[in-house]
Protein backbone atom coordinates (compact mmCIF):
# COMPACT_ATOMS: atom_id res chain seq x y z
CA UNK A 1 24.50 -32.99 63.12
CA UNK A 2 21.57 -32.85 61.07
CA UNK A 3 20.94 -29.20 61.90
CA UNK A 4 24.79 -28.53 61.75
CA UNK A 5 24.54 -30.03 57.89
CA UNK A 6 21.13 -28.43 56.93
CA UNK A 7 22.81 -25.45 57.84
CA UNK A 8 26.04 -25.23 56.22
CA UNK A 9 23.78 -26.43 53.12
CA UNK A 10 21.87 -23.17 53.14
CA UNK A 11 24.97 -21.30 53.92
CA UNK A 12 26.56 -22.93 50.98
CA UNK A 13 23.73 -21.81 48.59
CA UNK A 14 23.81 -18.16 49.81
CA UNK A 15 27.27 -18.33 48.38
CA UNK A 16 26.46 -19.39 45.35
CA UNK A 17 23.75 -17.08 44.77
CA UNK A 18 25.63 -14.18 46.05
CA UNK A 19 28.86 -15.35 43.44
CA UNK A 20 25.91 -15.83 40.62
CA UNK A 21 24.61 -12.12 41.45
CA UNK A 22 28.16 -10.84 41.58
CA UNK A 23 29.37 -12.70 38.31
CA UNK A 24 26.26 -10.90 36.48
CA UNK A 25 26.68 -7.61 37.71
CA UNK A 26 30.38 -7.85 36.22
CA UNK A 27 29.40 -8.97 33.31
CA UNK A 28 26.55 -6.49 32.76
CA UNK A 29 29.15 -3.52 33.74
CA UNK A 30 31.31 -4.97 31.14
CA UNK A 31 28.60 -4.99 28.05
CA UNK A 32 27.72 -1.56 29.43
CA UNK A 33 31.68 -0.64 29.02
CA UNK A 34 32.16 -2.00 25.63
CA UNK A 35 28.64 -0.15 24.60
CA UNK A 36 30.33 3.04 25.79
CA UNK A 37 33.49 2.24 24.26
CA UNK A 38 32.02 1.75 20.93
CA UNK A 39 29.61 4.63 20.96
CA UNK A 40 32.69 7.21 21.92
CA UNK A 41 34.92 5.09 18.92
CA UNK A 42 31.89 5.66 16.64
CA UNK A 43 31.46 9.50 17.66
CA UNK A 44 35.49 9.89 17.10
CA UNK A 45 34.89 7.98 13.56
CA UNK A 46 31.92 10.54 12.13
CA UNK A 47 34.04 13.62 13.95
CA UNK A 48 37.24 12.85 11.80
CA UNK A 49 34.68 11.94 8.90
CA UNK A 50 32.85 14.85 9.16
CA UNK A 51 35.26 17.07 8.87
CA UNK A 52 37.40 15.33 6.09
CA UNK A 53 33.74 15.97 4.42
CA UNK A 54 33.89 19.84 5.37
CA UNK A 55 37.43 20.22 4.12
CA UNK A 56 36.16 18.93 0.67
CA UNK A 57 32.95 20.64 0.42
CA UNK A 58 31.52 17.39 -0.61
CA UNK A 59 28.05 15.76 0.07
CA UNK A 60 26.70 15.57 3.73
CA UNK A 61 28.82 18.36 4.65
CA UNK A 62 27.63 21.21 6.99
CA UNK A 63 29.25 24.68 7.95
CA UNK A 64 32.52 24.60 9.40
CA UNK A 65 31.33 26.63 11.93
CA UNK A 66 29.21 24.33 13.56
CA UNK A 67 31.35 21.08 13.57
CA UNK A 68 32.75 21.86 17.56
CA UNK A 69 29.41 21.44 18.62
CA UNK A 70 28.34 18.35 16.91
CA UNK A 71 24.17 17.37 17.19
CA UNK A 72 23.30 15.39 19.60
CA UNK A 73 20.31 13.62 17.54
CA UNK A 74 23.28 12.75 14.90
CA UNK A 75 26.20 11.88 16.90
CA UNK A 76 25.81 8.22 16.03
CA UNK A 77 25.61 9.12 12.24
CA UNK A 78 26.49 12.45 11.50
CA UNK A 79 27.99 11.53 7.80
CA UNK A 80 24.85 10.93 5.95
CA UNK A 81 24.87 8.03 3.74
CA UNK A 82 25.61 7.86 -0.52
CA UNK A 83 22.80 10.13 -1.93
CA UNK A 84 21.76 12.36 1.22
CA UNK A 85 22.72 15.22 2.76
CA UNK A 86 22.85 16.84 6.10
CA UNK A 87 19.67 19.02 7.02
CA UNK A 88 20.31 20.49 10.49
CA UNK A 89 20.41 17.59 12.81
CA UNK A 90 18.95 15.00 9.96
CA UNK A 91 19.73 13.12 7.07
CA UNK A 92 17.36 14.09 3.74
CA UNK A 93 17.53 11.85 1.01
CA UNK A 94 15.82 13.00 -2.36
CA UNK A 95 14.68 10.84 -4.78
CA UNK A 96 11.58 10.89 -7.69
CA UNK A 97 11.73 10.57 -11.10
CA UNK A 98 10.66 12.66 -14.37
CA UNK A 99 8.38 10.25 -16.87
CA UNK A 100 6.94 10.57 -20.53
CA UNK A 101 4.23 7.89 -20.55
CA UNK A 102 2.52 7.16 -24.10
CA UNK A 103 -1.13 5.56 -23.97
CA UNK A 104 -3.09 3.61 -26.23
CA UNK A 105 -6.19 2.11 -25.20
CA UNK A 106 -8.70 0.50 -28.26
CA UNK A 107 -11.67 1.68 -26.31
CA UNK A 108 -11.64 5.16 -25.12
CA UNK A 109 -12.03 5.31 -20.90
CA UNK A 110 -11.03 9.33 -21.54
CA UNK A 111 -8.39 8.80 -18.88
CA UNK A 112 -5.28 9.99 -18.03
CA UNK A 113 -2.16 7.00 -17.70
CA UNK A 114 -4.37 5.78 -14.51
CA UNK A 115 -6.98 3.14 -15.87
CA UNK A 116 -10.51 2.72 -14.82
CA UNK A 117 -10.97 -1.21 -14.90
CA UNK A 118 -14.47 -1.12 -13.35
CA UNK A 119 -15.29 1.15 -15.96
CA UNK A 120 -14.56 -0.54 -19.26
CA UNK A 121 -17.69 0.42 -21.15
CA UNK A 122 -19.76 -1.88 -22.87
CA UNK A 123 -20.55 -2.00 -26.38
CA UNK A 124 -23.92 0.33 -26.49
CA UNK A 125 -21.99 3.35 -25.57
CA UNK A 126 -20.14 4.70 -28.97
CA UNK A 127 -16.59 5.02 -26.34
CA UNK A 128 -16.70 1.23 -26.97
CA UNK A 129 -15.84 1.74 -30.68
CA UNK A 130 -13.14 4.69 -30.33
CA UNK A 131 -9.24 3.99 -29.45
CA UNK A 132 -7.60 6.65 -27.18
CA UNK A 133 -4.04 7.75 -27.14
CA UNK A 134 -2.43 10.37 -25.19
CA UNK A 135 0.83 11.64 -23.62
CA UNK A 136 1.29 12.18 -20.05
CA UNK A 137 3.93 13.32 -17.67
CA UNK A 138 1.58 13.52 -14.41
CA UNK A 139 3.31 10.47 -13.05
CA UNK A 140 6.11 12.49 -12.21
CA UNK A 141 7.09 12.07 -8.46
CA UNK A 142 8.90 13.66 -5.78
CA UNK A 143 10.08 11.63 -2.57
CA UNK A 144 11.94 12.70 0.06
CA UNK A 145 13.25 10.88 3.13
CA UNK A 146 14.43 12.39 6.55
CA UNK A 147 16.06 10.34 8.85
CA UNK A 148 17.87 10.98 12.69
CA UNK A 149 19.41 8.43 14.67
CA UNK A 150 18.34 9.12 18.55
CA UNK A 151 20.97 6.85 19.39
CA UNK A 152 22.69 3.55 17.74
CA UNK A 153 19.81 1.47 18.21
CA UNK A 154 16.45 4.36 17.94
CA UNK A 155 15.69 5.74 14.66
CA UNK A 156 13.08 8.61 13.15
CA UNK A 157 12.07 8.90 9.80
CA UNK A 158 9.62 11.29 7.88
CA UNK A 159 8.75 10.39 3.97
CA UNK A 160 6.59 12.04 1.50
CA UNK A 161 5.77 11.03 -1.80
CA UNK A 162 4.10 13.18 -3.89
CA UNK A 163 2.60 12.81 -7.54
CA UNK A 164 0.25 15.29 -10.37
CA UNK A 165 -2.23 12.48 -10.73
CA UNK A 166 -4.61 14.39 -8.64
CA UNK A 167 -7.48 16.40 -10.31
CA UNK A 168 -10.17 18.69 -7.56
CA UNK A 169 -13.19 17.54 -8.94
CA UNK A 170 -12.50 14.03 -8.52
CA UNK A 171 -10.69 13.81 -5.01
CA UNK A 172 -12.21 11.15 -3.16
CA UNK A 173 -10.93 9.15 0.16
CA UNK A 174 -12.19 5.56 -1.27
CA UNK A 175 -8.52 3.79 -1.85
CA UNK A 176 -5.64 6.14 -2.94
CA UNK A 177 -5.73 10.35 -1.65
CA UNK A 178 -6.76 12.02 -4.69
CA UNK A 179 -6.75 15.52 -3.10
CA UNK A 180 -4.60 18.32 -4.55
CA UNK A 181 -1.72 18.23 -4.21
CA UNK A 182 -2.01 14.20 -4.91
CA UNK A 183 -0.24 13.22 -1.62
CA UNK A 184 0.74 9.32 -2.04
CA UNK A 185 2.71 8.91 0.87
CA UNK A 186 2.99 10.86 3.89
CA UNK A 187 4.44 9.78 7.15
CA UNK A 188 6.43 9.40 10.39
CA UNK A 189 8.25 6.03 11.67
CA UNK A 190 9.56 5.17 14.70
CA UNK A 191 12.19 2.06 15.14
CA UNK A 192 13.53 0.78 18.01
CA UNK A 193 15.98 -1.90 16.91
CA UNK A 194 16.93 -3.04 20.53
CA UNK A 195 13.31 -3.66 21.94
CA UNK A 196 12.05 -4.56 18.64
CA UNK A 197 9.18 -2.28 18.51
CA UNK A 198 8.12 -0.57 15.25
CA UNK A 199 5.97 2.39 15.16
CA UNK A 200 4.03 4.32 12.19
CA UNK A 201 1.76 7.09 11.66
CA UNK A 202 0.41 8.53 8.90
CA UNK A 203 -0.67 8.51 5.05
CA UNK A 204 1.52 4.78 3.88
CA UNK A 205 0.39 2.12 1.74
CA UNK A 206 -1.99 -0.29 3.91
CA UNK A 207 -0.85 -3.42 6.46
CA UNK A 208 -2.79 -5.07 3.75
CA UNK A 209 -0.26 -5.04 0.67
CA UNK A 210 2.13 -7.58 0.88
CA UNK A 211 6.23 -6.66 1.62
CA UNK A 212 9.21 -7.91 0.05
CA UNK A 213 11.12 -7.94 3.82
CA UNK A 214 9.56 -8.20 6.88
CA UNK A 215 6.35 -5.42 7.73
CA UNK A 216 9.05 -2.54 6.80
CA UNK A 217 7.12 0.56 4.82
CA UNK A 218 8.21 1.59 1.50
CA UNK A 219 9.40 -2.41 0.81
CA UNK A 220 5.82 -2.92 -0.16
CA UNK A 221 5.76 -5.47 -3.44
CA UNK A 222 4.66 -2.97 -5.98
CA UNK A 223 3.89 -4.37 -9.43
CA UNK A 224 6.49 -3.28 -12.33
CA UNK A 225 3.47 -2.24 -14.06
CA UNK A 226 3.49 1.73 -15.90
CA UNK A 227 -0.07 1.89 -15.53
CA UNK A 228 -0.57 3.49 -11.86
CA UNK A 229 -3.83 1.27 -10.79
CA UNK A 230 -1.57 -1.78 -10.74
CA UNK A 231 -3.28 -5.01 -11.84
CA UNK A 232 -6.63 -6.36 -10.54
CA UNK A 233 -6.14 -8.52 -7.83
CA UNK A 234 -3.31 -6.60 -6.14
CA UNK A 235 -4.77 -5.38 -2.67
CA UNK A 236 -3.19 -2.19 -2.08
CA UNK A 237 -5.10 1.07 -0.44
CA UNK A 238 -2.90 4.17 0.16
CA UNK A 239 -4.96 6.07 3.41
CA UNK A 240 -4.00 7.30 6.57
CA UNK A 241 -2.88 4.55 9.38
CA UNK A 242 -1.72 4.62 12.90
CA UNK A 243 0.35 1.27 12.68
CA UNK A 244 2.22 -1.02 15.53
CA UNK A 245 4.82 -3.96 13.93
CA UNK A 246 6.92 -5.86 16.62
CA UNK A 247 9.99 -8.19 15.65
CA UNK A 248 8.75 -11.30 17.39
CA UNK A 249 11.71 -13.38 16.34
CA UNK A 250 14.28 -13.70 13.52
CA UNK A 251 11.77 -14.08 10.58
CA UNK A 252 9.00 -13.34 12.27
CA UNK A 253 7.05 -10.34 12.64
CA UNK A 254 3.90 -8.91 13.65
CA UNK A 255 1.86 -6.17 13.36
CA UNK A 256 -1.36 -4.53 13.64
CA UNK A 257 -2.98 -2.05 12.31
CA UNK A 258 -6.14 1.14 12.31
CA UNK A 259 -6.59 2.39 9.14
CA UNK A 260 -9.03 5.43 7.70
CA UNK A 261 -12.16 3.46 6.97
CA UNK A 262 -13.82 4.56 3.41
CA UNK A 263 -16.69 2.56 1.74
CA UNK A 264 -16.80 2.29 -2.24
CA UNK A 265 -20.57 1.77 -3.43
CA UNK A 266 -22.03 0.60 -6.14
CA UNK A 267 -22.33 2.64 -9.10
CA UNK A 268 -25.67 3.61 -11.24
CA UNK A 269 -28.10 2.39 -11.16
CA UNK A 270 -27.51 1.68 -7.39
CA UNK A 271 -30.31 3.38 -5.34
CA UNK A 272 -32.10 3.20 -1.99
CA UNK A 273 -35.15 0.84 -2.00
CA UNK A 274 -38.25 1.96 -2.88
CA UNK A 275 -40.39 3.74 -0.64
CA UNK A 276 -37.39 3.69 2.47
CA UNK A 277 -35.27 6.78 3.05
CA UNK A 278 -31.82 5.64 3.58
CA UNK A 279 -28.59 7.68 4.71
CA UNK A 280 -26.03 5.53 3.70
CA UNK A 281 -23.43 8.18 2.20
CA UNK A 282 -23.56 12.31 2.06
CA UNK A 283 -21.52 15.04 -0.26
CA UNK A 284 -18.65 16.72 1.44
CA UNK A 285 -18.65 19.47 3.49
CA UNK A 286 -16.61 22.15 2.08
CA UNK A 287 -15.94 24.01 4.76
CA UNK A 288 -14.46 20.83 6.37
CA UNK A 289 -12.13 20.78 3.31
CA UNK A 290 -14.00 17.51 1.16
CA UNK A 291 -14.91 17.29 -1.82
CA UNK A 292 -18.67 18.40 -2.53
CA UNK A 293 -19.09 16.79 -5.48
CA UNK A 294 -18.60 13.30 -3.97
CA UNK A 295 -20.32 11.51 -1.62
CA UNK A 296 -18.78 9.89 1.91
CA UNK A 297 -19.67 6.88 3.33
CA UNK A 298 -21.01 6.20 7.06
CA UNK A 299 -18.39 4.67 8.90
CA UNK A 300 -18.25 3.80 12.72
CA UNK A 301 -14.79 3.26 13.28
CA UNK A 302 -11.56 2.38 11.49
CA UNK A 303 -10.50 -0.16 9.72
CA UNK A 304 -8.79 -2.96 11.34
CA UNK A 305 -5.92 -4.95 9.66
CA UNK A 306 -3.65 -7.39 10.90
CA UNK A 307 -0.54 -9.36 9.44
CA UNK A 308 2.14 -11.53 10.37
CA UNK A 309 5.01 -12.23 8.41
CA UNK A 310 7.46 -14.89 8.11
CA UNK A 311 10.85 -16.01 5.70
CA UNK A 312 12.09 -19.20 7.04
CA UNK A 313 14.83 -19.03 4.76
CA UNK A 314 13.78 -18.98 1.31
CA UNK A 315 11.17 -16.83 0.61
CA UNK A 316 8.93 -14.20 2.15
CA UNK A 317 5.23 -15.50 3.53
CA UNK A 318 2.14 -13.44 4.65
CA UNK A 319 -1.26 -14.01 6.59
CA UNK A 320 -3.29 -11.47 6.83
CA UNK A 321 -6.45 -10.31 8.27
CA UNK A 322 -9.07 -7.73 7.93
CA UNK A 323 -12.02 -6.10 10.19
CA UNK A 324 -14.42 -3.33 8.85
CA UNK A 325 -17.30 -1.48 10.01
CA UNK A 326 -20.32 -0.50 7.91
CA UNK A 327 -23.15 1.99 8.92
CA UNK A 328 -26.45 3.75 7.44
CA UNK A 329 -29.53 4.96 8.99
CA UNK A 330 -33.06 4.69 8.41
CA UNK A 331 -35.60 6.50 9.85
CA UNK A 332 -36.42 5.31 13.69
CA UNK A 333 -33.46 3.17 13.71
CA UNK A 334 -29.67 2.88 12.63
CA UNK A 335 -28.01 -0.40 10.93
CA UNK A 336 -24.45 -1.69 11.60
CA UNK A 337 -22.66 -4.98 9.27
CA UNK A 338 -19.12 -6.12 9.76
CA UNK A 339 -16.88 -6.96 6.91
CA UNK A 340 -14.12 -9.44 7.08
CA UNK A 341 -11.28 -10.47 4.57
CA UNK A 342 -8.45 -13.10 5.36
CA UNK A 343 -5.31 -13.26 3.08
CA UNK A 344 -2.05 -14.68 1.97
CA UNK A 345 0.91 -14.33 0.26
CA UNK A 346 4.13 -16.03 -0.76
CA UNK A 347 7.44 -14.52 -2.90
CA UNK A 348 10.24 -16.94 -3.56
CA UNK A 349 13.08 -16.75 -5.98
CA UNK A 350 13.47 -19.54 -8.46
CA UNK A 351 16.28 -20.52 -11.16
CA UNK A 352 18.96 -19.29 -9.42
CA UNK A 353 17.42 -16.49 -7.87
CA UNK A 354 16.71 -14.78 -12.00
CA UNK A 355 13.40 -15.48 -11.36
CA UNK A 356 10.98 -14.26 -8.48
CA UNK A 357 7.77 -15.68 -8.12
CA UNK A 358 4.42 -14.06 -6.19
CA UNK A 359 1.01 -15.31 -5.42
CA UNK A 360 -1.29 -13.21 -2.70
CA UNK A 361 -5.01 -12.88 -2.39
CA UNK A 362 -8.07 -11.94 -0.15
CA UNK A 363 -11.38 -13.37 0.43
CA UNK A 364 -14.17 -12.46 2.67
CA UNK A 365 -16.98 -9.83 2.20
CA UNK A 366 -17.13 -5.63 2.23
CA UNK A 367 -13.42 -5.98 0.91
CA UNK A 368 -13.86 -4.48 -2.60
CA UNK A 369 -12.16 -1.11 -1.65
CA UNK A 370 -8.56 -3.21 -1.08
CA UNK A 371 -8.79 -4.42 -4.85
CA UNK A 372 -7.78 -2.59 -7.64
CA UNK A 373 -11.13 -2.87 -9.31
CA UNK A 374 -12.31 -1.24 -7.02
CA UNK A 375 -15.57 -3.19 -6.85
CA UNK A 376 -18.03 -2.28 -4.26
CA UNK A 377 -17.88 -3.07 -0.60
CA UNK A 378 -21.67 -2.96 0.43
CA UNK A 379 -25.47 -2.92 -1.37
CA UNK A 380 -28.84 -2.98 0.47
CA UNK A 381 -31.30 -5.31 0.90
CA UNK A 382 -35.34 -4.23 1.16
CA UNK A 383 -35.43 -2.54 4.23
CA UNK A 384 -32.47 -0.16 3.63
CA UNK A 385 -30.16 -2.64 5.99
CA UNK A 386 -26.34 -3.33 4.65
CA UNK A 387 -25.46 -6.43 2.54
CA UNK A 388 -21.73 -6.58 2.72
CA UNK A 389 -20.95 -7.94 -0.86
CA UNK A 390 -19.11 -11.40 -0.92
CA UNK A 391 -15.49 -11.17 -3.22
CA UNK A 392 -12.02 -12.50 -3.38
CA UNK A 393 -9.40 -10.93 -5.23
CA UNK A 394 -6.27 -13.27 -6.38
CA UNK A 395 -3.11 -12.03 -8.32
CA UNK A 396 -0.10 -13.67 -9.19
CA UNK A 397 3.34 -13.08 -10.93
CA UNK A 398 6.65 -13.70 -12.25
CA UNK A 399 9.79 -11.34 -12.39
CA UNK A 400 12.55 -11.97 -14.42
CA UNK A 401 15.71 -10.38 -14.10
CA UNK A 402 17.63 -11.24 -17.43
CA UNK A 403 20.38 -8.90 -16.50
CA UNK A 404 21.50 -6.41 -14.21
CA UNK A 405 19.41 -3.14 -15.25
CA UNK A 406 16.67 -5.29 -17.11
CA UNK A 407 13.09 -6.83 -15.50
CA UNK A 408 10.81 -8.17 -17.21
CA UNK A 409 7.01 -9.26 -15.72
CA UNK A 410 4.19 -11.16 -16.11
CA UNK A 411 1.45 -10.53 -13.92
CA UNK A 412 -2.56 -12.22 -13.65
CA UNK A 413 -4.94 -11.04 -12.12
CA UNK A 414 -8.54 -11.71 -10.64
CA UNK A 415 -11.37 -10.10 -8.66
CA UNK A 416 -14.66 -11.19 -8.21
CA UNK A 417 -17.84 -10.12 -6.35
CA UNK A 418 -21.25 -11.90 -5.55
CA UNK A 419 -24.63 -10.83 -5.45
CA UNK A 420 -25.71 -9.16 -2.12
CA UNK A 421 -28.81 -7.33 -1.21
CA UNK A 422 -32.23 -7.23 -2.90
CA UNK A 423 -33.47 -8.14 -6.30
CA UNK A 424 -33.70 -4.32 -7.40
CA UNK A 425 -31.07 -1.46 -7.63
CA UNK A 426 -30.71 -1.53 -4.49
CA UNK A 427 -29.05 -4.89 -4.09
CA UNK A 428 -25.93 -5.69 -6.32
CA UNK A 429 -26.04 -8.35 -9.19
CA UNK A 430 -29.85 -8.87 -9.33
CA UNK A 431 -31.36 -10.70 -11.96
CA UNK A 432 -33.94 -8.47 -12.36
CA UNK A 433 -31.95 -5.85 -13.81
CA UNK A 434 -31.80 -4.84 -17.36
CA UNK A 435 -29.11 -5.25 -19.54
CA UNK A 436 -30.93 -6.31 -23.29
CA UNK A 437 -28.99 -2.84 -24.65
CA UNK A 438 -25.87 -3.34 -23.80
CA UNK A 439 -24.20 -5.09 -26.83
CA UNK A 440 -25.85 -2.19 -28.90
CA UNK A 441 -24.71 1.12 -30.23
CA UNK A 442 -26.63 4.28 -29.08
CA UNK A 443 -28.97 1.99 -26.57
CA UNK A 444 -30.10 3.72 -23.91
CA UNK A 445 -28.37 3.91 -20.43
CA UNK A 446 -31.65 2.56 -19.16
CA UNK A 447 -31.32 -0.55 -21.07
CA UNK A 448 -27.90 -1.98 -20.04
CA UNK A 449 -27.69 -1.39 -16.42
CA UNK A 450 -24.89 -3.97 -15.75
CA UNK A 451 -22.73 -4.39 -12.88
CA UNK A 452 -19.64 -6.00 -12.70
CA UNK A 453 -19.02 -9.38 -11.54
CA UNK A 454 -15.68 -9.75 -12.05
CA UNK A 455 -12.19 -8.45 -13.80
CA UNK A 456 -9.24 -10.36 -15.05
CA UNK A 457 -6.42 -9.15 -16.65
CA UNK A 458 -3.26 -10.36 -17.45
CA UNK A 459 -0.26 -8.35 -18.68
CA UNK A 460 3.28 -8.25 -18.86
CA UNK A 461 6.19 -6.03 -19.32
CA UNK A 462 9.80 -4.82 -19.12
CA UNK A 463 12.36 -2.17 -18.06
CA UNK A 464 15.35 -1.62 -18.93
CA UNK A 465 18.48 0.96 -17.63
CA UNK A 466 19.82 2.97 -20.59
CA UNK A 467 22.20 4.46 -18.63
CA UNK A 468 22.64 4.54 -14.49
CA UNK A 469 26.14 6.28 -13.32
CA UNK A 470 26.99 9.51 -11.66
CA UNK A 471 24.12 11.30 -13.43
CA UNK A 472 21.22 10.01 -12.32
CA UNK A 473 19.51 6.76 -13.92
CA UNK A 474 17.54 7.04 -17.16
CA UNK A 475 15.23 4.27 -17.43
CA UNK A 476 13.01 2.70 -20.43
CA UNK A 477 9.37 0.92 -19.69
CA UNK A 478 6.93 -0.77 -22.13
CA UNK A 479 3.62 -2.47 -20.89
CA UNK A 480 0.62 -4.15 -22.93
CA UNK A 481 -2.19 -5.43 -20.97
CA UNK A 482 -5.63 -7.33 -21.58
CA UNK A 483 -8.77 -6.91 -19.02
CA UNK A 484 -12.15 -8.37 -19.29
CA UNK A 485 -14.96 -6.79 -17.69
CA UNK A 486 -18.00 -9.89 -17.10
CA UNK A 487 -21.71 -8.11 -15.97
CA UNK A 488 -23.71 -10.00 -13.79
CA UNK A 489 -26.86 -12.17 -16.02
CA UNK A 490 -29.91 -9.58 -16.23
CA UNK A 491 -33.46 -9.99 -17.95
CA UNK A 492 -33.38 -13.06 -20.07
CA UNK A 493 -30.60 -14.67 -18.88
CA UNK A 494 -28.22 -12.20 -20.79
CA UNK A 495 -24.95 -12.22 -19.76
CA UNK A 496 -22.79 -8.79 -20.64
CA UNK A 497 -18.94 -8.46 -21.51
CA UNK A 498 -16.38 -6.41 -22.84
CA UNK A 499 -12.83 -5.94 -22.84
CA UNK A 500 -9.72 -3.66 -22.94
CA UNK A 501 -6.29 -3.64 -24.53
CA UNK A 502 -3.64 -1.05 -22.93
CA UNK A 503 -0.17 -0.12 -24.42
CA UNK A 504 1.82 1.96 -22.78
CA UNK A 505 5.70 3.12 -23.06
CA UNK A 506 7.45 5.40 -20.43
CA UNK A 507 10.57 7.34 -20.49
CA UNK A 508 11.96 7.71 -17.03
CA UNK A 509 14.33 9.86 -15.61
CA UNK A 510 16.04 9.52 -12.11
CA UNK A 511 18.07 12.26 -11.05
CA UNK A 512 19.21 11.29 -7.49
């Protein structure tokens, strides 16, 4: 009987399993039914759309012709959204704007609307006792977006962004693609939504800068500011990436990152050590199509960022992590330092959601070339080995948005380096260095040779719509800002400053 029950037991759960198997193979058929359903009701949808669209000649349409035979990429989408148009078997939305900017700086940095914070000069030179003002309209941008839906739930984009801020003789790789023409932004996304798996390759701003949603490109958090180089403290590089994000749950994300590795060095009166020859960075090659008239650094192997992002409800948190690779060679043998940076960020809104509030920063050392100051990554110490240069960089902000059209900002900022290296030129920040001339007209160069220790600015702003309908958008901008530049102590315990004041007003127009 035992047997008999023990039996009819086992017999009893074959049943069940086979029901349980059965029950979810009908109810798998079923999704699969209703997914079929919907994708045929969709395809019906953008046919009648699409040719309502063609009857009118209006935007998104395509040639008559063609609309029997509709594209396979699009038939989830074919009726491009407000603002694009149908390109072939893609969406392509244009955007850019058209900009007057007016500068005034009270020293003169003989610069263009981008400003040179690390190189605020100090009182000897006679720049230090000239204002600057100038008109620009090389912030002018064109953007374009092309999109394709593979199907309901796989998506490929291509962007470019492109801007006249370039110039030959100075195009360098260090943080933003200076080459002509200036390319800002330049790349390809792929986005599954179903699997959750995000993928991007190309020239976008780094893993590094902090997003307003998610790890999602072009919903990086920008500052308002007119001035182009942002506000010390902000940790932004624009380079080519090869970048992986994955939707780990709702509100969380992840992602990793390889990004082009560059290496910004100190400036004059940086040099190797006495008495050891030191490859550290070489002129381009033009043939290979770099600039000759800058120098490269020695890198091993990419950059290597890392962030995960969070909003648990109210607000949108970061932590972030960095991993670079430093190289030179000296005769008979070759030296390799890691840098390191670690990061946060938080954006909430406050008072009723009018106000948005920011706070991000980075600390850790060979992380200068993710600041705006651009301070320097490495020095050397005695025997030509690398001194990765400890920093942190810290900015923070409020937005205001008084009414619809109208922002204003406040932004602070902060970045500061320590000493590294030897007590020559060839270290950074050594007390041996001179700097007696700096706080006096016509000195020599030899006598102030001061290096920065650290820039903070804090400035503020507003824009405003003038008008925004059918038209386009035309768009009014004001910014004033106040930086100090702080030198390192030299000789004699001397301990050199300066500082900058920056208006600027911009005119924007917005045509798409």
């Amino acid at each position: 009987m035992q047997k008999q029950m023990l039996a009819m037991q086992q017999e009893l759960a074959d049943l069940r399993h086979r029901a349980s198997a059965r029950q979810a193979e009908i109810v798998a058929n079923d999704r699969r039914q209703r997914a079929q359903e919907r994708a045929r009701e969709r395809t019906a949808t953008t046919q009648v759309r699409q040719q309502q669209v063609v009857r009118t000649g209006g935007r998104g349409s395509v040639d008559p012709a063609s609309n029997n035979h509709l594209p396979v990429i699009l038939a989830y989408d074919l009726v491009c959204g407000s603002g694009s148009y149908v390109l072939g078997q893609v969406c392509f939305t244009p955007g850019g704007f058209i900009e007057l900017t007016g500068i005034f700086r009270n020293l003169n940095l003989v610069s263009d609307v981008e400003t040179n914070f690390g190189g605020i000069p100090f009182r000897n030179s006679p720049l230090s006792r000239e204002n600057e003002f100038r008109f620009s309209a090389r912030q002018s941008r064109f953007t374009g977006m092309f999109m394709a839906k593979v199907d309901p739930e796989l998506a490929v984009t291509g962007y470019y962004e492109l801007d006249f801020l370039g110039a030959a003789v100075n195009s360098n790789s260090r943080e933003s693609n200076s080459y002509v023409p200036r390319i800002r932004q330049l790349f390809a996304a792929l986005d599954s939504r179903d699997t959750g798996w995000h993928v991007l390759a190309g020239q976008a701003y780094s893993l590094i800068t902090t997003n307003t949603v998610g790890i999602t490109p072009l919903k990086e958090q920008i500052p308002l500011t007119i001035d182009p180089q942002f506000v010390p403290g902000f940790n932004w590089t624009r380079n080519p990436q090869v970048r992986v994000v994955k939707d780990v749950a709702p509100g969380l994300w992840a992602a990793v990152a390889l990004e082009s590795p560059q290496s910004v060095l100190p400036p004059s009166p940086f040099a190797a050590p006495n008495g050891v020859s030191v490859n550290f960075s070489n002129p381009g090659d033009v043939v290979g199509q770099l600039n000759s008239t800058t120098t490269y650094s020695n890198n091993s192997a990419p950059d290597v960022t890392a962030k995960l992002a969070f909003e648990p409800g109210f607000g949108h948190y970061e932590v972030k992590g960095l991993a670079r690779f430093f190289n030179d060679r000296v005769i008979g043998r070759t030296n390799d330092a890691t840098g390191y940076g670690i990061g946060a960020s938080a954006t909430f809104p406050v008072l009723d959601k009018r106000l948005d509030f920011q706070i991000s920063g980075l600390v850790g050392r060979g992380i200068g070339r993710y600041g705006t100051a651009l301070l320097p990554d490495f020095a050397l110490r005695a025997d030509g080995s690398i001194a990765p240069i400890p920093a942190f960089q810290l900015l923070t902000g409020v937005v205001g948005h008084v009414q619809p059209g109208t922002d204003v900002y406040v932004y602070a900022g902060w970045e500061q380096a320590s000493r590294a290296g030897a007590f020559s030129t060839a270290g950074y920040g050594s007390p041996t260095l001179t700097v007696t001339g700096c706080n006096i007209e016509g000195s020599a160069a030899a006598t102030c040779q001061a290096e920065t220790r650290e820039i903070r600015q804090i400035t503020g702003g507003f824009w405003h719509d003038l008008y925004k309908g059918s038209f386009g958008r035309l768009a009014a901008g004001a910014q004033i800002s106040y930086t100090e530049r702080t030198a390192f102590r030299g000789e004699f315990g001397i301990n050199p400053s300066t500082h900058l004041i920056v208006g600027l007003a911009s005119l924007r127009y917005y045509p798409f």
